[in-house]
C-alpha atoms as a PDB file:
ATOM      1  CA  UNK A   1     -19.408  -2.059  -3.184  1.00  0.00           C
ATOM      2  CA  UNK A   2     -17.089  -4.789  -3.644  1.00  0.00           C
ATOM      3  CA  UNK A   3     -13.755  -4.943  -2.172  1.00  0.00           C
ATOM      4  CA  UNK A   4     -10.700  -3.955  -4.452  1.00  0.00           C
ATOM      5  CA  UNK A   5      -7.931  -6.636  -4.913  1.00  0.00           C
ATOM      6  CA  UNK A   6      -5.695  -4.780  -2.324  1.00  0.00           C
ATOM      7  CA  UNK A   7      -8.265  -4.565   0.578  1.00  0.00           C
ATOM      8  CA  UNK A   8      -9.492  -8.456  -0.414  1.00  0.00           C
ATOM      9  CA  UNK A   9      -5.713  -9.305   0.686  1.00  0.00           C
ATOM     10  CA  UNK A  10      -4.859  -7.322   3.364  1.00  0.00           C
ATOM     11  CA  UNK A  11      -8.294  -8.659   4.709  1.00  0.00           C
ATOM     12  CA  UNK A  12      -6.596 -12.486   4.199  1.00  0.00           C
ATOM     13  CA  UNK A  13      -3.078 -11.136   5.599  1.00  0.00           C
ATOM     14  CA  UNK A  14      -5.291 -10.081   9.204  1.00  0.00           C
ATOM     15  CA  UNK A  15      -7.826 -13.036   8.924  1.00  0.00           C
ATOM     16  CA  UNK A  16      -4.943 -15.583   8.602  1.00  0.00           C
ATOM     17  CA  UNK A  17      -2.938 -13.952  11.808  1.00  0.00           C
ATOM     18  CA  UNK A  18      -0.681 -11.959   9.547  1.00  0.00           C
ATOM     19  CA  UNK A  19       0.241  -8.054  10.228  1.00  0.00           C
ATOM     20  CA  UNK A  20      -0.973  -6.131   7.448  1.00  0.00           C
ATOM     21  CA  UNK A  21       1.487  -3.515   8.902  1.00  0.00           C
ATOM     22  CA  UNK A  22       4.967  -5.648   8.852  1.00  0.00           C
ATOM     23  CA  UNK A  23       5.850  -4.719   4.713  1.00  0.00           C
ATOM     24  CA  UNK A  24       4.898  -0.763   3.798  1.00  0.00           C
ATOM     25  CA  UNK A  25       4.280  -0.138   0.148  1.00  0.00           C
ATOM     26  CA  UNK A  26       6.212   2.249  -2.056  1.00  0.00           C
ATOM     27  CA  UNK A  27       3.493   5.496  -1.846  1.00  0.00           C
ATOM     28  CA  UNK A  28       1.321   5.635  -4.988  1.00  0.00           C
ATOM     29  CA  UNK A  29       2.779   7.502  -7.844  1.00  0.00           C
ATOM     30  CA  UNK A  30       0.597   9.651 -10.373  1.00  0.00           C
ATOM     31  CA  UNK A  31      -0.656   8.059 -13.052  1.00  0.00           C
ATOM     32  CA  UNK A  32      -2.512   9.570 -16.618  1.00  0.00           C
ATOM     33  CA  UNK A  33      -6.021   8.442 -17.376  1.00  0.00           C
ATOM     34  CA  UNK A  34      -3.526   6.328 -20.728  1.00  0.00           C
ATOM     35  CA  UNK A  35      -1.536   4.577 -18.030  1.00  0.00           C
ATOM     36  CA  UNK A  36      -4.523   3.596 -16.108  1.00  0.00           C
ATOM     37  CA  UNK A  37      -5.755   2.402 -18.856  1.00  0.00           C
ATOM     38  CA  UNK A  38      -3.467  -0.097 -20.243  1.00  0.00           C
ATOM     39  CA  UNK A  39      -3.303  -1.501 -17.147  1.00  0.00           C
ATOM     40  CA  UNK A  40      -7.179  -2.237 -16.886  1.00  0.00           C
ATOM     41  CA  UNK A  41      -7.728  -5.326 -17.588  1.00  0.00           C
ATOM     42  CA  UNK A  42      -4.806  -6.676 -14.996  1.00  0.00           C
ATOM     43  CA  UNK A  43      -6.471  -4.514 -12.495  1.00  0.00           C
ATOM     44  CA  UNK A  44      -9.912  -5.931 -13.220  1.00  0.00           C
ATOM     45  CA  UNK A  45      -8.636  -9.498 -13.013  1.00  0.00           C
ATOM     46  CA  UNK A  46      -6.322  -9.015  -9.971  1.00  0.00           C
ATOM     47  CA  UNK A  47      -3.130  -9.784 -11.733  1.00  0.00           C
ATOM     48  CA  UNK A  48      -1.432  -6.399 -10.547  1.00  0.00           C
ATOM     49  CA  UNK A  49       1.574  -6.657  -8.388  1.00  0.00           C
ATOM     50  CA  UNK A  50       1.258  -4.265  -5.476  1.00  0.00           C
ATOM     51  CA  UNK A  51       3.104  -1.008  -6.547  1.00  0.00           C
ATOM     52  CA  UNK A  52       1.284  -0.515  -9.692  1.00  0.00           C
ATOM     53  CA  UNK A  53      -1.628  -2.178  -8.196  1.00  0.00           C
ATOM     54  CA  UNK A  54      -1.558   1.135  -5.437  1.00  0.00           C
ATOM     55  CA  UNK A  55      -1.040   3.348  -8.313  1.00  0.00           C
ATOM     56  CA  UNK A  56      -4.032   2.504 -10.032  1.00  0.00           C
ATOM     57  CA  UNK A  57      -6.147   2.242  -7.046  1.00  0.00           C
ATOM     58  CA  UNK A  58      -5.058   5.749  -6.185  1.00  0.00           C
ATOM     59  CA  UNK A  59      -5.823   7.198  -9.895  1.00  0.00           C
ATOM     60  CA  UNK A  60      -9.170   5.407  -9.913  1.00  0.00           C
ATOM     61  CA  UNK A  61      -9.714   7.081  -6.266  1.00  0.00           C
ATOM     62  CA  UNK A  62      -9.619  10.475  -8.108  1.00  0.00           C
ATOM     63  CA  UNK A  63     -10.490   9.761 -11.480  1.00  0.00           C
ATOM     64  CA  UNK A  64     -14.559   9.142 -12.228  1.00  0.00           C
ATOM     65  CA  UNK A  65     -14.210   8.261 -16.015  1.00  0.00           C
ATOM     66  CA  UNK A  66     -11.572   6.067 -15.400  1.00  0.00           C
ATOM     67  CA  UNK A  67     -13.675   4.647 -12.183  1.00  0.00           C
ATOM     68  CA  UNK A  68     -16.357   4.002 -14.635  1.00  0.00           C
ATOM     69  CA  UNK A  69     -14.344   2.114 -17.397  1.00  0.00           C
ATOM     70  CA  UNK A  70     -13.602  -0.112 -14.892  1.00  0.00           C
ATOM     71  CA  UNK A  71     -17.206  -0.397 -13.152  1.00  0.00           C
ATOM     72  CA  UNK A  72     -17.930  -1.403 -17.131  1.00  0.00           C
ATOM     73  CA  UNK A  73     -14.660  -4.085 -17.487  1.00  0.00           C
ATOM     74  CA  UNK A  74     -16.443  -5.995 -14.429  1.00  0.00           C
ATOM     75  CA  UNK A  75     -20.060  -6.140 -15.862  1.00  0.00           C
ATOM     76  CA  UNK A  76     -18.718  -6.904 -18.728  1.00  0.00           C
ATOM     77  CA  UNK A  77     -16.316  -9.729 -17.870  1.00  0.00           C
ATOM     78  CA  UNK A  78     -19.005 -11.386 -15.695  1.00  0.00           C
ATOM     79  CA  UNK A  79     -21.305 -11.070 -18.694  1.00  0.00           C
ATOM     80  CA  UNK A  80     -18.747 -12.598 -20.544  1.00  0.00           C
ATOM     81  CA  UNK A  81     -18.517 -15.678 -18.383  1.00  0.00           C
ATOM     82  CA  UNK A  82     -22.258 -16.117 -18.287  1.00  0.00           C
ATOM     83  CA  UNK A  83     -22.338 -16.714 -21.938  1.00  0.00           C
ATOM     84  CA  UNK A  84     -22.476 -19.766 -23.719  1.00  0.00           C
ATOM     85  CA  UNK A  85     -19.805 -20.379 -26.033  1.00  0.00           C
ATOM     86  CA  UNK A  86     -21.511 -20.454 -30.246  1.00  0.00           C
ATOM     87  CA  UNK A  87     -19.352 -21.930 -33.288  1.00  0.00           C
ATOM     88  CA  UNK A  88     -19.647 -20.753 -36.502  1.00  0.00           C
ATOM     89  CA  UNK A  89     -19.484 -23.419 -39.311  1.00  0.00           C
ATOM     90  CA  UNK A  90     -15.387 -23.828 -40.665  1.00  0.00           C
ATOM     91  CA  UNK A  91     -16.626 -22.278 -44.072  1.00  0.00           C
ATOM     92  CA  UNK A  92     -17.186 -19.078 -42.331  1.00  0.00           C
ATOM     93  CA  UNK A  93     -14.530 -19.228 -39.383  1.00  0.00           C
ATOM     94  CA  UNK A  94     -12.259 -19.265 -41.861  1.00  0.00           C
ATOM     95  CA  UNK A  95     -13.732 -17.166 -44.065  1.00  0.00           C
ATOM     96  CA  UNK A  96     -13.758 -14.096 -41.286  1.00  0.00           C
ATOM     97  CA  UNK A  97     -10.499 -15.382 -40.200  1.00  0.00           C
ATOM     98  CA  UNK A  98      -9.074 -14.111 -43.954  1.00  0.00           C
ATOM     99  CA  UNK A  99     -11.244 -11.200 -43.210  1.00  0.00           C
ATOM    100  CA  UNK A 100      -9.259 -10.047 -40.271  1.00  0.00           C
ATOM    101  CA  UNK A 101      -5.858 -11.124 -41.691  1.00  0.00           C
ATOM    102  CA  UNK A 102      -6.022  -9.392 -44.917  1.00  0.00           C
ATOM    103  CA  UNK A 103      -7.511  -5.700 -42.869  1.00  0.00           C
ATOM    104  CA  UNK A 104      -4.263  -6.300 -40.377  1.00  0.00           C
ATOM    105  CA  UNK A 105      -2.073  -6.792 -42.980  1.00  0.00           C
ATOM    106  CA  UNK A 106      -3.703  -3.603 -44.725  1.00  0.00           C
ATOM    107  CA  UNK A 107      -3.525  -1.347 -41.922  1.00  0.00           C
ATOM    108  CA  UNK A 108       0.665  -2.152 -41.038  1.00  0.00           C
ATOM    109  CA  UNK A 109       0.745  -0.528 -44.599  1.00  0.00           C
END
């Protein structure tokens, strides 16, 4: 199982001579499935600072659906960058691009 972004760098804070000891975290608060959630994609890339960062690793720790949304984000972001990138003619970018203006517009109504 791959390391989570937490354990990654308190592995570099030891490996590099740091103490992994010298700044204790604020303890993990409780977080809802809704919370976790909007903060998925930050987790998944690593872009969590490390309060909310502990919170979410705690949730996930008890939390197997939310465990499994993010076992999904990663497969799904590495299938992402394995893709090639395919452009659609301007006729049609622009014609799907009017598409999905006029149905945002529509559903602010």
């Amino acid at each position: 199982m791959p390391l989570t972004p937490r354990e990654l760098a308190s592995s570099s804070e030891t490996s590099a001579g740091g103490d992994a000891q010298t700044a204790p975290s604020a303890p993990a608060r409780s977080l809802t499935c809704a919370e976790a959630a909007r903060r998925l994609w930050d987790y998944v890339d690593a872009r969590l600072p490390e309060t909310p960062l502990a919170d979410v690793e705690a949730h996930l720790a008890i939390c197997a659906t939310c465990a499994g949304h993010v076992a999904f984000a990663r497969v799904m972001r590495r299938a992402l960058a394995e893709t090639s990138v395919v452009t659609a003619p301007d006729e049609r970018h622009t014609a799907l691009r009017a598409r999905v203006l006029t149905a945002m517009n529509e559903t602010r109504r």
